[in-house]
C-alpha atoms as a PDB file:
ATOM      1  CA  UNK A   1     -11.598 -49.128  22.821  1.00  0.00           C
ATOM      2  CA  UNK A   2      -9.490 -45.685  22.107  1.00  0.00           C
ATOM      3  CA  UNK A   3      -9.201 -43.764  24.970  1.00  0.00           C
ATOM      4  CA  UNK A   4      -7.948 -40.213  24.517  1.00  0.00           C
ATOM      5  CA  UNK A   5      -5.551 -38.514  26.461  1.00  0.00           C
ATOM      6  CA  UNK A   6      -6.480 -35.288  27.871  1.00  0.00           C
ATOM      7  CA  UNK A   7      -2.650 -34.483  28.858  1.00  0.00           C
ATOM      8  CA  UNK A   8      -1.713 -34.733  24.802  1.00  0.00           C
ATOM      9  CA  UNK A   9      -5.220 -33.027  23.764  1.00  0.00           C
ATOM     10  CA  UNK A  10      -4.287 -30.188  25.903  1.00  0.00           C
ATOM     11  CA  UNK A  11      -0.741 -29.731  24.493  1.00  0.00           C
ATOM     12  CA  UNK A  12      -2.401 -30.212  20.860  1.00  0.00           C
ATOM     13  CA  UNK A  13      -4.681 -27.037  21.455  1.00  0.00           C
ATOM     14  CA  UNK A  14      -1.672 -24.952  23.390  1.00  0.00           C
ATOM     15  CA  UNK A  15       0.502 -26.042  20.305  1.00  0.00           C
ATOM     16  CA  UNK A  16      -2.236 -24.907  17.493  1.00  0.00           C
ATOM     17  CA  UNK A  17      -3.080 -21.955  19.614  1.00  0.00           C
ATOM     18  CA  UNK A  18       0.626 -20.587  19.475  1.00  0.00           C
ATOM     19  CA  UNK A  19       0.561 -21.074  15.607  1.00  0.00           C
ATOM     20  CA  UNK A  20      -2.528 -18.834  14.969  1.00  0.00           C
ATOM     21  CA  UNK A  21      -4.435 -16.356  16.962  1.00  0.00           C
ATOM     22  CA  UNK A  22      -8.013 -15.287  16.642  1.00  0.00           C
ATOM     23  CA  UNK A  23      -9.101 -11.591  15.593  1.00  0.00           C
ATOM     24  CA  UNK A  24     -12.335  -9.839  15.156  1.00  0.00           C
ATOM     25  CA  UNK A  25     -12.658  -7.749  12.360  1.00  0.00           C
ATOM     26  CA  UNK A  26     -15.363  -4.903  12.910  1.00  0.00           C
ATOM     27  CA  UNK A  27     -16.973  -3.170   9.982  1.00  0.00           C
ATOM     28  CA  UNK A  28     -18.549  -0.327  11.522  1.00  0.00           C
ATOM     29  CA  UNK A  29     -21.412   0.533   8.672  1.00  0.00           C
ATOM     30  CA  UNK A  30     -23.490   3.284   8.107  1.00  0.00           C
ATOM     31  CA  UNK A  31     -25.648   4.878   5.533  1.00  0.00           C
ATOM     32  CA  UNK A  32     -23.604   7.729   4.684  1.00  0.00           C
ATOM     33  CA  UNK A  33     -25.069  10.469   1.847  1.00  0.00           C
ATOM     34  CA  UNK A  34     -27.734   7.907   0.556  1.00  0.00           C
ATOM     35  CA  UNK A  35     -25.099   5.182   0.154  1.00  0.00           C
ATOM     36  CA  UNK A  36     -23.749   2.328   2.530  1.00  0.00           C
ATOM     37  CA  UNK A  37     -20.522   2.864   3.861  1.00  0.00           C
ATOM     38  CA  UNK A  38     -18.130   1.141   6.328  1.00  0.00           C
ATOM     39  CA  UNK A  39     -15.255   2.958   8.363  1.00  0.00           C
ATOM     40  CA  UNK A  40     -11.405   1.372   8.824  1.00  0.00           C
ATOM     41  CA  UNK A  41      -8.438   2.814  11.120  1.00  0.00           C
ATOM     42  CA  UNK A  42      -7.143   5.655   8.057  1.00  0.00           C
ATOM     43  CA  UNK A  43      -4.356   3.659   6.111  1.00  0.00           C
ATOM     44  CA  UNK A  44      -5.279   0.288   7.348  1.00  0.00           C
ATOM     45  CA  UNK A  45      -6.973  -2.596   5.126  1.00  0.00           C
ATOM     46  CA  UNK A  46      -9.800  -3.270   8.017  1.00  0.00           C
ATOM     47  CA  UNK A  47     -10.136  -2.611  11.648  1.00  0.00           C
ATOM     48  CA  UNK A  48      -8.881  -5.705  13.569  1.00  0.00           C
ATOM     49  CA  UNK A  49      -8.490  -6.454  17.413  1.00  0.00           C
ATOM     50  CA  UNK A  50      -7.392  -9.596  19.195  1.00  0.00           C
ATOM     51  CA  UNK A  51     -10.767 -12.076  20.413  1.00  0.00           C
ATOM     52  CA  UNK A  52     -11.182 -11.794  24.126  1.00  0.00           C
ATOM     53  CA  UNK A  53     -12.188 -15.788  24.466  1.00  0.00           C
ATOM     54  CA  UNK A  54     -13.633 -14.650  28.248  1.00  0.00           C
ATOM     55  CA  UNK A  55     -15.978 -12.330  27.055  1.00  0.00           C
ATOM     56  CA  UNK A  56     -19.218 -12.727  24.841  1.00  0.00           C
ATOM     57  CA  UNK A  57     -18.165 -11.825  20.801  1.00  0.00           C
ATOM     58  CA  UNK A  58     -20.789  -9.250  20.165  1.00  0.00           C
ATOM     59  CA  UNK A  59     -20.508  -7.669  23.624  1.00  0.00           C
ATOM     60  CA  UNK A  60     -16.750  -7.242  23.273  1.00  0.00           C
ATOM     61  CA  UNK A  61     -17.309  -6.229  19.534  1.00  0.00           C
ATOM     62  CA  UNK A  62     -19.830  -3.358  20.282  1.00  0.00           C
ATOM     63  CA  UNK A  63     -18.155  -2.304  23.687  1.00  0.00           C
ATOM     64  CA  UNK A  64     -14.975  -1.098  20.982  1.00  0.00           C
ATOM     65  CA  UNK A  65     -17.050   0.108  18.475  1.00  0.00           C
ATOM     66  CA  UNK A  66     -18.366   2.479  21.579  1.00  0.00           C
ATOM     67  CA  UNK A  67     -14.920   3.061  22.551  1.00  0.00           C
ATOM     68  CA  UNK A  68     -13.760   4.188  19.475  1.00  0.00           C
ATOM     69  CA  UNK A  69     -16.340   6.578  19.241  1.00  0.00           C
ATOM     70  CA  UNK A  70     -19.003   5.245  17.354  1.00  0.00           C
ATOM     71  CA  UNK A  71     -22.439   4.373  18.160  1.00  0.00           C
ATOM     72  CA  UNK A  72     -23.303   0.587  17.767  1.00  0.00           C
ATOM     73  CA  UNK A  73     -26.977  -0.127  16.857  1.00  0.00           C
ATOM     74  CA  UNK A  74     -26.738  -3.690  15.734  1.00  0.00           C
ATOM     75  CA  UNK A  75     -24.012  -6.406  14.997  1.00  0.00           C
ATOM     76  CA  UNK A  76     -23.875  -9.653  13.826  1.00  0.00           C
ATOM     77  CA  UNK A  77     -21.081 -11.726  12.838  1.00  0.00           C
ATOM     78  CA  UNK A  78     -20.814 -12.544   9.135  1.00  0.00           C
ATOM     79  CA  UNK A  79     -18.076 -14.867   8.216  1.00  0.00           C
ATOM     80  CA  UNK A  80     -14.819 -16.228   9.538  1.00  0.00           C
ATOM     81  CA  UNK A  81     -11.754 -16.737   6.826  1.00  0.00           C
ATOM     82  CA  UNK A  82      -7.848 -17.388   7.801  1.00  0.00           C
ATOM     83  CA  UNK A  83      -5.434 -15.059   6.900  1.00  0.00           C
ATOM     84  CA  UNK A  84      -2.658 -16.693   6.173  1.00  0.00           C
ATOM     85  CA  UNK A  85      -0.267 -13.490   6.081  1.00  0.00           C
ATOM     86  CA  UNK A  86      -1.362 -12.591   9.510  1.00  0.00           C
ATOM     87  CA  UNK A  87      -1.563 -16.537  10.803  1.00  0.00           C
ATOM     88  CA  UNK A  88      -4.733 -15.499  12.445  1.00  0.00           C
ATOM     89  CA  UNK A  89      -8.424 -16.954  12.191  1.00  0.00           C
ATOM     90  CA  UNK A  90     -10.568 -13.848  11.470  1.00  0.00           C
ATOM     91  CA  UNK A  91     -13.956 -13.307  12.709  1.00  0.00           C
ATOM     92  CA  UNK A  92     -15.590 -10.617  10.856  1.00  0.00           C
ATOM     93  CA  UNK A  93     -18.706  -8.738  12.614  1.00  0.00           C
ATOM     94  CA  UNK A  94     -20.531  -6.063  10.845  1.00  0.00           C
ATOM     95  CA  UNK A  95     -21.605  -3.277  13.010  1.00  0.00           C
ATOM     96  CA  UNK A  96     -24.657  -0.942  12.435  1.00  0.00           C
ATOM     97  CA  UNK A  97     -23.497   2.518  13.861  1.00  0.00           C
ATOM     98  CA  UNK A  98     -25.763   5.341  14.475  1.00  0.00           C
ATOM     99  CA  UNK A  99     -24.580   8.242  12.362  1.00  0.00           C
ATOM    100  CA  UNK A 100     -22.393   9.594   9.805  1.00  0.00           C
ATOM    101  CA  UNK A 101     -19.483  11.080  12.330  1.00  0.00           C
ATOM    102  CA  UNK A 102     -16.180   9.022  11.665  1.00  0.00           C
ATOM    103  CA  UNK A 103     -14.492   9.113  15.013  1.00  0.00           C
ATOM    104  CA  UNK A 104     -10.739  10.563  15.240  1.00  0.00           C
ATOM    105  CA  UNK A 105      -8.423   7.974  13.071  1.00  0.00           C
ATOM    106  CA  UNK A 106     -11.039   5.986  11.229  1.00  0.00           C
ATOM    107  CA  UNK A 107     -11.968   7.160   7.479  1.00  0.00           C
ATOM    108  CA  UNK A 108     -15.544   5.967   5.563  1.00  0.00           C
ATOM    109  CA  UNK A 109     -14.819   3.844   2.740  1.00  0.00           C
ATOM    110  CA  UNK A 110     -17.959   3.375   0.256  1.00  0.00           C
ATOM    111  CA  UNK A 111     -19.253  -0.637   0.488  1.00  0.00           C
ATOM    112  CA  UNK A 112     -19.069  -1.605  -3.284  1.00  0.00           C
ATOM    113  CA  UNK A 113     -20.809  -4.824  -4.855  1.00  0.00           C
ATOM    114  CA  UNK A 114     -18.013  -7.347  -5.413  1.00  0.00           C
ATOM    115  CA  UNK A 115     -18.180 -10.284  -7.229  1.00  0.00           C
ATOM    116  CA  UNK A 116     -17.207 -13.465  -4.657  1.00  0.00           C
ATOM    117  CA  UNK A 117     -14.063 -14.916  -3.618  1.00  0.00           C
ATOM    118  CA  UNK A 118     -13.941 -18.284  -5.583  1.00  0.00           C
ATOM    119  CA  UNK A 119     -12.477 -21.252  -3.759  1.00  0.00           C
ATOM    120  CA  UNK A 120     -11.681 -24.399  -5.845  1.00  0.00           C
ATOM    121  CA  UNK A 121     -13.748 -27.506  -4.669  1.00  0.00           C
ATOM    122  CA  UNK A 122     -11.124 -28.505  -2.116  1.00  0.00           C
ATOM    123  CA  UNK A 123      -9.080 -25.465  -1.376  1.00  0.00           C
ATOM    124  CA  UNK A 124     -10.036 -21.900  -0.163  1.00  0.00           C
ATOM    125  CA  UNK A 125      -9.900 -18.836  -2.216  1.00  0.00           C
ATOM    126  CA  UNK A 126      -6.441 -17.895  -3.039  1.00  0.00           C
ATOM    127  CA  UNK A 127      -7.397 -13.809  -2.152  1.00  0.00           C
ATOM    128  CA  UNK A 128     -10.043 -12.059  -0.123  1.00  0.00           C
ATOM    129  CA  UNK A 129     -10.104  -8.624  -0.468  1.00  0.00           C
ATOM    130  CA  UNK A 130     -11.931  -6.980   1.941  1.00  0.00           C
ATOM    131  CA  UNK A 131     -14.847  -5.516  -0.431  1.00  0.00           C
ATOM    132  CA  UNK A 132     -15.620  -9.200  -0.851  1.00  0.00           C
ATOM    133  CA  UNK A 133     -16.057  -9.396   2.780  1.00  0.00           C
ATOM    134  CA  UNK A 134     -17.905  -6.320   3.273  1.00  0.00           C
ATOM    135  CA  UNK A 135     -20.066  -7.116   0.328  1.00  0.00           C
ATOM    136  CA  UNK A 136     -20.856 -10.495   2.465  1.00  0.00           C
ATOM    137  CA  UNK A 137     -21.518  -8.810   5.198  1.00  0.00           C
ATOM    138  CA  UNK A 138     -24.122  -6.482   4.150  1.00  0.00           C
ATOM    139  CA  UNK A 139     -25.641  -9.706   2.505  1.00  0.00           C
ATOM    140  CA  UNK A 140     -26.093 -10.885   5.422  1.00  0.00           C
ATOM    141  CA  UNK A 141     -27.676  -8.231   6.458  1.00  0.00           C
ATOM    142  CA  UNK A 142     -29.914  -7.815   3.280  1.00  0.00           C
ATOM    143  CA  UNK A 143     -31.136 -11.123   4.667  1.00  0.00           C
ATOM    144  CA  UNK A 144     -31.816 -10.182   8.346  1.00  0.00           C
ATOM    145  CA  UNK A 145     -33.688  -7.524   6.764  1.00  0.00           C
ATOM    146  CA  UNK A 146     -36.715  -9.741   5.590  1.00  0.00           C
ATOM    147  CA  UNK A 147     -36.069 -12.694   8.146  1.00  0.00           C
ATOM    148  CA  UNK A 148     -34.620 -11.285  11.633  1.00  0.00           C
ATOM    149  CA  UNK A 149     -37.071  -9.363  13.511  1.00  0.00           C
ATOM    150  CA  UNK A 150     -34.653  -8.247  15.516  1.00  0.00           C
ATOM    151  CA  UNK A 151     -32.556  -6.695  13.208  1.00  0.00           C
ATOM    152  CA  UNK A 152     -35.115  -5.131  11.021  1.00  0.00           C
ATOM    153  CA  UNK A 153     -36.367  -3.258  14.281  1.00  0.00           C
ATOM    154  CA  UNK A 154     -32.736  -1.684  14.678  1.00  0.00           C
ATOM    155  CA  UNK A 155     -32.581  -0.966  10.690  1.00  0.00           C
ATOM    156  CA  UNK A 156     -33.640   2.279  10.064  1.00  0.00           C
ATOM    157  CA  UNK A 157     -35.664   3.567   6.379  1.00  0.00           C
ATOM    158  CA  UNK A 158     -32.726   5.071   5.070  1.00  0.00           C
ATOM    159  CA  UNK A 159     -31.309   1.482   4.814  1.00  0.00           C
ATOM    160  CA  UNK A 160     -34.022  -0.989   3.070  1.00  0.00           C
ATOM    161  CA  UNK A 161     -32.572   1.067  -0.492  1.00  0.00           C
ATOM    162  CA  UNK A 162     -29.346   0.917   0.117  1.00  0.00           C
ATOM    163  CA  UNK A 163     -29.422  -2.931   1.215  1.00  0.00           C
ATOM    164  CA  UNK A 164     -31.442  -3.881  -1.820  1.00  0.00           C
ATOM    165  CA  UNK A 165     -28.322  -4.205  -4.259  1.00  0.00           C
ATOM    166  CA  UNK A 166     -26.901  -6.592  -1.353  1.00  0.00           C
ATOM    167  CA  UNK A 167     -29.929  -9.183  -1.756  1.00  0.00           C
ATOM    168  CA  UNK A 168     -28.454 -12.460  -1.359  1.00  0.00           C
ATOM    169  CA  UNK A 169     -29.359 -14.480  -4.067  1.00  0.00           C
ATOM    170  CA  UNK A 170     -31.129 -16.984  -2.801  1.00  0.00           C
ATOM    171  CA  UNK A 171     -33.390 -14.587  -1.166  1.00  0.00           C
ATOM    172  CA  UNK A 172     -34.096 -13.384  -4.966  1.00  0.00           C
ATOM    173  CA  UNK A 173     -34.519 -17.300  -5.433  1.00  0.00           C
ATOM    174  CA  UNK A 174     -37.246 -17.341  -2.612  1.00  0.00           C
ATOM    175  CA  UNK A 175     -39.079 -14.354  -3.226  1.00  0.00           C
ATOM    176  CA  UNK A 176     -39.000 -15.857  -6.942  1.00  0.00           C
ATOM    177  CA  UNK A 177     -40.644 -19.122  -5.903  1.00  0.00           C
ATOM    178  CA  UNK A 178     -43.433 -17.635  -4.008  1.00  0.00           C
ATOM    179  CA  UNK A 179     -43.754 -15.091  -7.164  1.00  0.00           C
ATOM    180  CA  UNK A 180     -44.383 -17.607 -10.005  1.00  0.00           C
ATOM    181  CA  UNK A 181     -45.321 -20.984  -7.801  1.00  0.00           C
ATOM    182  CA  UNK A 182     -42.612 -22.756  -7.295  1.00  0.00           C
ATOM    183  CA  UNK A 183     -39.097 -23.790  -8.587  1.00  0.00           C
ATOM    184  CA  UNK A 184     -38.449 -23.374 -12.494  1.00  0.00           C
ATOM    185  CA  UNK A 185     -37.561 -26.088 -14.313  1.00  0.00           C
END
């Protein structure tokens, strides 16, 4: 029998935690004129902060989306993805805000549909911009949309149009099934 030593386990996590940190990234989104829209610091690829690992993820996310000025409605976290250029673990967490007023620093950049980052079978994708992730992210929230009660009571009209070119695709596949009776040959 193997028995594992908690002394060498503990210097294995200190070790791997000094090679990579953890971030949130927090895409503050809003429907802004008609279209969906998600705000960054001005000049800055995405809005990143360091995980607190004492304090719940979503709390801590939507306590700085407050602080920076914006109103959080609703957030969910969407994907995770390491960055190798910043040797950190990113946590991304999109963030329905209230209105259309971009808080001091932060600039609205329109949420475009992207095609996906491609990995190969064994290795991840060599890029991710961050359209890819925000296009993600508001999949994911095309699909709370139709199967999260909780998040369709804290998304307003204005978005069910906007979301609708976010659909995930197996949702389409779904709502196919149920159309025409089943899978298709």
């Amino acid at each position: 029998m193997n028995l594992v030593d908690c002394d060498q386990v503990s210097d294995t996590i200190e070790s791997v935690d000094s090679l990579a940190r953890v971030n949130n990234e927090i895409l503050p989104i809003v429907v802004h004129t008609g279209a969906l829209s998600y705000a960054r610091p001005v000049g800055a690829t995405s809005w990143q902060t360091r995980t607190d690992f004492d304090a719940d993820l979503v709390e801590q996310v939507s306590a700085g989306v407050r602080a920076a000025g914006f109103e959080p409605v609703f957030a969910h976290g969407t994907s995770w993805r390491f960055d190798l250029s910043q040797r950190a673990l990113v946590l991304t967490f999109a963030v329905v805000v209230a209105d259309e007023e971009v808080p001091a620093g932060f600039e609205w950049r329109p949420a475009r549909a992207t095609g996906h980052a491609v990995s190969g079978a064994l290795t991840s994708p060599s890029q991710i911009d961050v359209d890819q992730v925000v296009h993600h992210a508001l999949r994911h929230l095309a699909f709370l949309r139709d199967e999260d009660p909780v998040a369709r009571a804290h998304l307003r009209t204005e978005w069910l149009t906007p979301l609708e070119r976010f659909t995930p695709t197996t949702a389409r596949l779904l709502s196919a099934n149920a159309l025409f009776g089943g899978p298709r040959p």
